[in-house]
N, C-alpha and C. Protein backbone atom coordinates (compact mmCIF):
# COMPACT_ATOMS: atom_id res chain seq x y z
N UNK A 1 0.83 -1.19 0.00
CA UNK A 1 0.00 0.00 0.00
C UNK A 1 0.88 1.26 0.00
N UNK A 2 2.06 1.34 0.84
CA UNK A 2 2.75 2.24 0.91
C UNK A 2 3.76 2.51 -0.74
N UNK A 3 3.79 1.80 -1.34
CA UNK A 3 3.96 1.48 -2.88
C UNK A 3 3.49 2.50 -3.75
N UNK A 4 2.06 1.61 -3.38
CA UNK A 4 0.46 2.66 -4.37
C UNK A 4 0.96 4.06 -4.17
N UNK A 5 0.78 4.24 -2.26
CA UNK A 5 0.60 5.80 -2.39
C UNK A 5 1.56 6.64 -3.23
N UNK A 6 2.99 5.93 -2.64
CA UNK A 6 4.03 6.84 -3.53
C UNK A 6 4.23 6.96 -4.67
N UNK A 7 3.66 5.79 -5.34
CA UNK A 7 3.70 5.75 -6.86
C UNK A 7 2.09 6.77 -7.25
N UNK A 8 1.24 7.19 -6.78
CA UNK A 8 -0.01 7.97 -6.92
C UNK A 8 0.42 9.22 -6.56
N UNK A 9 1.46 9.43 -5.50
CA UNK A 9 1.32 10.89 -5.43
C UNK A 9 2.49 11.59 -6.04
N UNK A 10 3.51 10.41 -6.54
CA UNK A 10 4.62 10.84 -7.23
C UNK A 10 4.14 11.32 -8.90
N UNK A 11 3.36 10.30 -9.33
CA UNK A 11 2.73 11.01 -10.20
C UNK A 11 2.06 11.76 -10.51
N UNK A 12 1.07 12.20 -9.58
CA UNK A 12 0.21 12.96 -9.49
C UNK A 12 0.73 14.51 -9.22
N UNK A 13 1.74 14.24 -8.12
CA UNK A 13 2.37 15.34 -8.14
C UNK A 13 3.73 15.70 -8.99
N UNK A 14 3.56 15.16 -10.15
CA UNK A 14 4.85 15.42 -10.99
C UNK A 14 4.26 16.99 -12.23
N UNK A 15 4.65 17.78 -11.25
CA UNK A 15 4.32 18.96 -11.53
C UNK A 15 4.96 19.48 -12.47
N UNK A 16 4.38 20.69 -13.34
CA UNK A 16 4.67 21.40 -14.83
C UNK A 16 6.00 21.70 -14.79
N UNK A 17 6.21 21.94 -15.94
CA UNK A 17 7.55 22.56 -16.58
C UNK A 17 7.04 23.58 -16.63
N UNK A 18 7.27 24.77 -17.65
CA UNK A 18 7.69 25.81 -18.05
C UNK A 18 6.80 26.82 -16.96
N UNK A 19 6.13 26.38 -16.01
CA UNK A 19 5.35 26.86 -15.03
C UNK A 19 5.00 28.57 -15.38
N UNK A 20 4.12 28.83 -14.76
CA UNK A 20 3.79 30.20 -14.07
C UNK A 20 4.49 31.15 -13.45
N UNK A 21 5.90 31.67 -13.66
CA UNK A 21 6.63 32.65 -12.81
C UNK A 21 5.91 34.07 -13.25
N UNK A 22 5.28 34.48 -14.68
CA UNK A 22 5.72 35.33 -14.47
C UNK A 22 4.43 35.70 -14.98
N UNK A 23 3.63 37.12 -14.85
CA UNK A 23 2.28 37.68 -15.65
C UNK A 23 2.87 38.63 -16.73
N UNK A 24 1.83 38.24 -17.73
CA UNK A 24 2.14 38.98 -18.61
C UNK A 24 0.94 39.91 -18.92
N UNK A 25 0.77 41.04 -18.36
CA UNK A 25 -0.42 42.14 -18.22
C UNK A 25 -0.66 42.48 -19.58
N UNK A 26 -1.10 42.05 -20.94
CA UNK A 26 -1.18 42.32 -21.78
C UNK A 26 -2.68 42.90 -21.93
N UNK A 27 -3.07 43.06 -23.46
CA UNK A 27 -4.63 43.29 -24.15
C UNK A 27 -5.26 42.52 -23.73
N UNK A 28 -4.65 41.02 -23.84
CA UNK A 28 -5.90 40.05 -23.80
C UNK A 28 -6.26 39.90 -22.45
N UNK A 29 -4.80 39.67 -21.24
CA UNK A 29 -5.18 39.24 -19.92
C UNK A 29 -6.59 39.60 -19.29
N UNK A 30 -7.09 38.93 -18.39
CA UNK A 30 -8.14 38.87 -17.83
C UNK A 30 -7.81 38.68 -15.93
N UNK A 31 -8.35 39.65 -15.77
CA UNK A 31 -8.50 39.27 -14.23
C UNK A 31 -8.31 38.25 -13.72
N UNK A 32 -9.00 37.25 -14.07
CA UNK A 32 -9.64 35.87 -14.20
C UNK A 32 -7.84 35.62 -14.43
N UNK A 33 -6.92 35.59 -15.18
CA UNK A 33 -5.75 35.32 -16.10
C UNK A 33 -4.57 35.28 -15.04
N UNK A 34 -4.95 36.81 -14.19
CA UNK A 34 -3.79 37.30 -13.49
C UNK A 34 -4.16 36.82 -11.96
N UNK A 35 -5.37 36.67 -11.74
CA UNK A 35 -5.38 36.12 -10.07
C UNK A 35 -5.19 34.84 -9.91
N UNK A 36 -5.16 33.82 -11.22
CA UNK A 36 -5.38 32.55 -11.05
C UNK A 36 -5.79 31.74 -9.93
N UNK A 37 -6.85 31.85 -10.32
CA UNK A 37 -8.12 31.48 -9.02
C UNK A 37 -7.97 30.00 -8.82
N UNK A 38 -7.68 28.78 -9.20
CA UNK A 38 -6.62 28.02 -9.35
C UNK A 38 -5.69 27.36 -8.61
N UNK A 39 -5.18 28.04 -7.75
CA UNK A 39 -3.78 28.29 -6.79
C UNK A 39 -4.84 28.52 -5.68
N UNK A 40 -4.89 27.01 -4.83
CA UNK A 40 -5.99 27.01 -3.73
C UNK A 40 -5.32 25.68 -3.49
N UNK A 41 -5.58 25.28 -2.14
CA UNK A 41 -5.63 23.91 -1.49
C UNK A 41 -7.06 23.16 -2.42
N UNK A 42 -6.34 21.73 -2.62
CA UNK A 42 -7.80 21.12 -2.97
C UNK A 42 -7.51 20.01 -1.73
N UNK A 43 -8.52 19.14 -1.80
CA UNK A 43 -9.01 17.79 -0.96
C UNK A 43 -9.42 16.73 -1.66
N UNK A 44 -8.70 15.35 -1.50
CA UNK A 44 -9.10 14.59 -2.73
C UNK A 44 -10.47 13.68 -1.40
N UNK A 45 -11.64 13.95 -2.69
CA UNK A 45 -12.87 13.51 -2.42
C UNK A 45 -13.32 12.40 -3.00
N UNK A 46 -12.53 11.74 -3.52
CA UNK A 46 -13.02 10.12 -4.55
C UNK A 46 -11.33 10.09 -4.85
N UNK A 47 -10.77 8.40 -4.23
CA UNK A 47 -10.13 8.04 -4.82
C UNK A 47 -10.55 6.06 -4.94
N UNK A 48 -10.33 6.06 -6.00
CA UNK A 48 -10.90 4.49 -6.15
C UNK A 48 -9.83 3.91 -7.50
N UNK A 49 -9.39 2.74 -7.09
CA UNK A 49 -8.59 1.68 -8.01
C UNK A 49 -9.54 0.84 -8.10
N UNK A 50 -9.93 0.87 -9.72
CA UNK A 50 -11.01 -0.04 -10.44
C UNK A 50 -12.22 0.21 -9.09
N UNK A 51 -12.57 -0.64 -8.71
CA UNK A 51 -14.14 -0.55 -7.84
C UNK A 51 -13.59 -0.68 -6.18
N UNK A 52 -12.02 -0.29 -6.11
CA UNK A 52 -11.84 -0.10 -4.72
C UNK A 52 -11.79 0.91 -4.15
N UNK A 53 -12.39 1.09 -2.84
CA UNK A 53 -12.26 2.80 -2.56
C UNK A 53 -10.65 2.83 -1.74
N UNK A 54 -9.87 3.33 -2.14
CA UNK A 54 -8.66 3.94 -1.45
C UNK A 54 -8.85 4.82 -0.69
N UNK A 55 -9.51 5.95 -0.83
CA UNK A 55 -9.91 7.32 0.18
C UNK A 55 -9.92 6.60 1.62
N UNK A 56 -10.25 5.25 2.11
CA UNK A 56 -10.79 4.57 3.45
C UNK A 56 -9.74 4.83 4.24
N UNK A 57 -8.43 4.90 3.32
CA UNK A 57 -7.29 4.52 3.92
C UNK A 57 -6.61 5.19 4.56
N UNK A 58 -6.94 6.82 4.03
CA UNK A 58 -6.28 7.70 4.86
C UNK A 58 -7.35 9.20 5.85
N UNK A 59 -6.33 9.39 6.43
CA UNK A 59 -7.09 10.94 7.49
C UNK A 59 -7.06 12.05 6.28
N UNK A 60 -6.38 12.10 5.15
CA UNK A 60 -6.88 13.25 4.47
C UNK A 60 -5.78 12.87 3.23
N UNK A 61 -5.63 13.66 2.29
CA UNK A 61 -4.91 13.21 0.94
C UNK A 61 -5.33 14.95 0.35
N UNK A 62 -3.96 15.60 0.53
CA UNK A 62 -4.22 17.04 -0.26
C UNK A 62 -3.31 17.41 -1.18
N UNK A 63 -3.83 18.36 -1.77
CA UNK A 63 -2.83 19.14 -2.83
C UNK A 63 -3.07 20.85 -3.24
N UNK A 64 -1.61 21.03 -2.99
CA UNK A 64 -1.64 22.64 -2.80
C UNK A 64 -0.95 23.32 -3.67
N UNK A 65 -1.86 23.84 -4.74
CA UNK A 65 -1.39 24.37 -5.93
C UNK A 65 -1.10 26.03 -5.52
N UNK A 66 0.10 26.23 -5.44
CA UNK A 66 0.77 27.57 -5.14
C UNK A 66 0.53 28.47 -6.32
N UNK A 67 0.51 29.92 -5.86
CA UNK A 67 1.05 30.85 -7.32
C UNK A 67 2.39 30.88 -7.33
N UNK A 68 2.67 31.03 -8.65
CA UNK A 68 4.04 30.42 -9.77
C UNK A 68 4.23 29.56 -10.00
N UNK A 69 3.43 28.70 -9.95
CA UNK A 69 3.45 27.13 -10.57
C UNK A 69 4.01 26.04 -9.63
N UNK A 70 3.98 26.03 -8.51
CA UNK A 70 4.36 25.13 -7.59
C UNK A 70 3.28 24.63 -6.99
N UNK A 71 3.92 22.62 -7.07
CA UNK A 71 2.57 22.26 -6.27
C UNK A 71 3.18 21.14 -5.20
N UNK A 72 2.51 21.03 -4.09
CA UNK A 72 2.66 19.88 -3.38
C UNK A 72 1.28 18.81 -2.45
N UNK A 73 1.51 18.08 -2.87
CA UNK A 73 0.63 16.77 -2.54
C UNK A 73 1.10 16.16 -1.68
N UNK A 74 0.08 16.27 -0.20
CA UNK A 74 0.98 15.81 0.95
C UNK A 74 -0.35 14.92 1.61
N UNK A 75 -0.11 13.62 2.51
CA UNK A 75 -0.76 12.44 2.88
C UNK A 75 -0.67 12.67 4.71
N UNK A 76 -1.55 12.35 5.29
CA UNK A 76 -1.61 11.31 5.96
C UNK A 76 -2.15 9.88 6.33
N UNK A 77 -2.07 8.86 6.43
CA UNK A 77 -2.83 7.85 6.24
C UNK A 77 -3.49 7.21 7.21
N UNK A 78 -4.08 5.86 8.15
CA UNK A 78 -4.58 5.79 8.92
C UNK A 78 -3.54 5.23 10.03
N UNK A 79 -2.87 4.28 9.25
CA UNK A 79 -1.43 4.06 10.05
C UNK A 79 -0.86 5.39 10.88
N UNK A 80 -1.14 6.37 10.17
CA UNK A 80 -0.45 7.33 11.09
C UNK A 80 1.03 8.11 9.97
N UNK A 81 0.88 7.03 8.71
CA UNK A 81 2.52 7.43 7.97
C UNK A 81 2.13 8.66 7.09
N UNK A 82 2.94 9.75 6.69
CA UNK A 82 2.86 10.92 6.46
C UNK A 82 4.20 10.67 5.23
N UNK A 83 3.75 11.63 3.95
CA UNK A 83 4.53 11.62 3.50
C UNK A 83 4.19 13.47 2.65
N UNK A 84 4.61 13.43 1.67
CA UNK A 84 4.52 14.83 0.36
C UNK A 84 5.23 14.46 -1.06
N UNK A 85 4.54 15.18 -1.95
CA UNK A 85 5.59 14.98 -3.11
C UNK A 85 5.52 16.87 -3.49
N UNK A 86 6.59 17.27 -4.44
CA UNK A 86 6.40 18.63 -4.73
C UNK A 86 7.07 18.41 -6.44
N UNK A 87 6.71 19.42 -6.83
CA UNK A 87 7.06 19.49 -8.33
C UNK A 87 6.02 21.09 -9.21
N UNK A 88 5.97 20.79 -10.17
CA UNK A 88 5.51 22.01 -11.00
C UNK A 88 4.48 21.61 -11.73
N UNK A 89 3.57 22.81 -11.36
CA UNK A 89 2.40 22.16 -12.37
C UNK A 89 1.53 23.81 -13.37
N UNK A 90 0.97 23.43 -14.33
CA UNK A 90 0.61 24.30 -15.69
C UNK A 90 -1.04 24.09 -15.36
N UNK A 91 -1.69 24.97 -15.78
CA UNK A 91 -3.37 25.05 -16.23
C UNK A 91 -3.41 25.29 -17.80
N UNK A 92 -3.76 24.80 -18.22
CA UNK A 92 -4.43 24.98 -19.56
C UNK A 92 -6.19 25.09 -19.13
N UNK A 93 -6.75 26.71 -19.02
CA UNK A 93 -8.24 26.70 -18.78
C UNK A 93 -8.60 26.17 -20.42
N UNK A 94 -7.86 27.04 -21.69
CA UNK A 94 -8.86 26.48 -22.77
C UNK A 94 -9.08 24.81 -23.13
N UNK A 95 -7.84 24.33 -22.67
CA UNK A 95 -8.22 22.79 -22.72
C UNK A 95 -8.25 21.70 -21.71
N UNK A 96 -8.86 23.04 -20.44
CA UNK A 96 -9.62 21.93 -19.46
C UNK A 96 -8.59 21.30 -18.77
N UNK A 97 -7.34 21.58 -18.77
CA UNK A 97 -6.46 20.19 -18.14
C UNK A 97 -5.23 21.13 -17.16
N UNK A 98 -4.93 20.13 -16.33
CA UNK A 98 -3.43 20.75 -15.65
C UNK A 98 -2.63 19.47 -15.85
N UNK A 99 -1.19 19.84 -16.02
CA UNK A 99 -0.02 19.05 -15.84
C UNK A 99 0.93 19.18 -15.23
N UNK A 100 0.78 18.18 -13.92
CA UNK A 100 2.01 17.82 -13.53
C UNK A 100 3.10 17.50 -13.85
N UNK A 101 4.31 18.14 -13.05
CA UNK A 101 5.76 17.74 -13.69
C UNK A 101 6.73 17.59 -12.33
N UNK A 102 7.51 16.54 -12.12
CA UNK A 102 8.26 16.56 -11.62
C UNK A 102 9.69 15.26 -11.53
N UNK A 103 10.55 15.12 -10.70
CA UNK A 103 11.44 14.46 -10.91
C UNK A 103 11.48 13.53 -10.45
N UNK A 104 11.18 12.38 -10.97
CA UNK A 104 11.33 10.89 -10.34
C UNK A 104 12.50 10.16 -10.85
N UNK A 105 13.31 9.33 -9.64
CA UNK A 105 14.59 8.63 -9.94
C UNK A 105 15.63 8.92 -11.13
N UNK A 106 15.50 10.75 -10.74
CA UNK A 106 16.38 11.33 -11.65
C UNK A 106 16.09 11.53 -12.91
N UNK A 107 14.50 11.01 -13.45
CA UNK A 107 14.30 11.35 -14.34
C UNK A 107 12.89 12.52 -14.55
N UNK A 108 12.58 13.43 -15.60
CA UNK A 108 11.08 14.65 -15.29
C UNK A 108 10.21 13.76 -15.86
N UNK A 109 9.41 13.49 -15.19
CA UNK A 109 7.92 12.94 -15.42
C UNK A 109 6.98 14.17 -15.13
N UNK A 110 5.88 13.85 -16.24
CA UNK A 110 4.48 14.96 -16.22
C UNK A 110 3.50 14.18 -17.10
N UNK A 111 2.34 14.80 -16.21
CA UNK A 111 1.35 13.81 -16.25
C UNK A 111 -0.25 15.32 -16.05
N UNK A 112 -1.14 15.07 -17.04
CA UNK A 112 -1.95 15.58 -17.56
C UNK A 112 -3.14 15.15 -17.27
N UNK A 113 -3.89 16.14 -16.34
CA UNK A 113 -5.39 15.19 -16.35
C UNK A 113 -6.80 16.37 -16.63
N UNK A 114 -7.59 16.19 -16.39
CA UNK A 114 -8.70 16.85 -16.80
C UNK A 114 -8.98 17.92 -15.55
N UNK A 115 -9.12 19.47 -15.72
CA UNK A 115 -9.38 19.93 -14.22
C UNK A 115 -10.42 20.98 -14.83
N UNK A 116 -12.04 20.91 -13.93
CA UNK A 116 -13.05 21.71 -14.59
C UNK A 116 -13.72 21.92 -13.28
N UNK A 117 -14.30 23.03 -13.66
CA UNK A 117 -15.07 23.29 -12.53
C UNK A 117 -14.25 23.76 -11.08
N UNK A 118 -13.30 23.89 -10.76
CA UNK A 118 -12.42 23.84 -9.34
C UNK A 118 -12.66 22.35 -8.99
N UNK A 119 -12.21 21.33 -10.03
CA UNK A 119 -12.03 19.80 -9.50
C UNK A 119 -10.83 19.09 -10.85
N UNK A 120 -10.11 18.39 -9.85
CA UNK A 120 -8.78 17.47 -10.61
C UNK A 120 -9.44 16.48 -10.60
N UNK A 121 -8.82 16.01 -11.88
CA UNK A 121 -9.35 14.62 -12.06
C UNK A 121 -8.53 13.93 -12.50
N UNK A 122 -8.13 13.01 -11.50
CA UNK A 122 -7.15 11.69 -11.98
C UNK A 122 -7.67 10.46 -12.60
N UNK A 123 -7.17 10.61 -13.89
CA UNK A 123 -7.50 8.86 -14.42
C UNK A 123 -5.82 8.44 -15.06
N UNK A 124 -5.32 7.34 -14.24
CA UNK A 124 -4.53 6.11 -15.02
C UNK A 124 -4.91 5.14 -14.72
N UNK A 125 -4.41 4.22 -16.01
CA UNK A 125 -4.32 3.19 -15.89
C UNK A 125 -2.86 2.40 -15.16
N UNK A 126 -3.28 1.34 -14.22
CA UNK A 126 -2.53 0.58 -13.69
C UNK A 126 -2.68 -1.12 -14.59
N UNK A 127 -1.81 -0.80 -15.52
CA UNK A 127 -2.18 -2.51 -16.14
C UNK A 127 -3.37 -2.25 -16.56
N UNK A 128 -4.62 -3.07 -16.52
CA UNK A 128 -5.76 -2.74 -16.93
C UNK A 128 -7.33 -2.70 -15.77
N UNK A 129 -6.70 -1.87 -14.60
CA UNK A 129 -7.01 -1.46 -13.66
C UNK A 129 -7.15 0.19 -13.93
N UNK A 130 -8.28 1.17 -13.93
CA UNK A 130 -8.19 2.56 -13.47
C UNK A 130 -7.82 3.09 -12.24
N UNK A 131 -7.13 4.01 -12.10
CA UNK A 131 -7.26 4.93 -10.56
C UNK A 131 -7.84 5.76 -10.88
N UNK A 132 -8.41 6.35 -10.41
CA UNK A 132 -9.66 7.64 -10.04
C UNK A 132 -9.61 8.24 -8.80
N UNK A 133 -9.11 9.53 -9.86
CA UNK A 133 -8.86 10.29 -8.18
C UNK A 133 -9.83 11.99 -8.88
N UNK A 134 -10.68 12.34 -7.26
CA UNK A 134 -11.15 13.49 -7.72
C UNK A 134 -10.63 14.70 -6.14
N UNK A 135 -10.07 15.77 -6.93
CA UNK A 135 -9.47 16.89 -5.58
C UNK A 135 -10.03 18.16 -6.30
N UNK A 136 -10.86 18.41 -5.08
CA UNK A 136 -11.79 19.54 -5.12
C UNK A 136 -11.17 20.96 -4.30
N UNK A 137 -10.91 21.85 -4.40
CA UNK A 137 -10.92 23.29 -4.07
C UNK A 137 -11.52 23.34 -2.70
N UNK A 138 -10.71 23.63 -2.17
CA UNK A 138 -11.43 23.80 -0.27
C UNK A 138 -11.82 25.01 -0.01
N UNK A 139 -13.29 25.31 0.10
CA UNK A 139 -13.68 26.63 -0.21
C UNK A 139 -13.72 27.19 1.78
């Protein structure tokens, strides 16, 4: 189990490249553009491998998307074991998605999922098993 998690939050939190440092106050920007509303703690509220619920397992499972493109995904579980991953992550609002980027065993992994509404949505496949993970905006 301690496997899963790290392999779920290593990916999950393998946060963006070319990230968010900097605004560019142009014609087009939008309010909406420059506050990036976005950059909030979420709470993952559904996590399930194929028809298992994982969420059972822990006291909470978060992720804290910073402004400038930094994110970290940090655990506690019921055991009591605590861990985090950190890395860089991108919004694409016109195509609905954020990507994670970060460095695993020396190598950059990034990983792309669907984010609408103020909700992430994790889908991989494990073999031919889904994970499903949903982290909602803590209002």
């Amino acid at each position: 189990m301690k496997k899963m998690t790290s392999v779920l939050c290593g990916m999950f939190l393998l946060a963006c490249a070319p990230c968010l440092n900097c605004c560019d106050i142009g014609e087009s920007s939008t309010l909406q553009d420059i506050s990036k509303p976005y950059a909030a703690e979420y709470k993952c509220k559904q996590l399930k491998m194929g028809e298992e619920d994982l969420l059972q397992d822990y006291e909470y499972l978060k992720l804290d998307l910073k402004n400038g493109g930094n994110f970290r995904c940090f655990y506690l579980d019921k055991r009591g074991n605590e861990g985090e991953y950190t890395g860089k992550y991108r919004v694409s609002k016109e195509a609905g998605e954020i990507t994670f980027s970060s460095e695993a065993n020396g190598e950059q992994k990034s990983y792309t999922f669907p984010y609408e509404k103020g909700t992430v949505m994790i889908r991989y496949l494990f073999g031919d098993r889904l994970l499903y993970g949903e982290f909602s905006a803590v209002e």
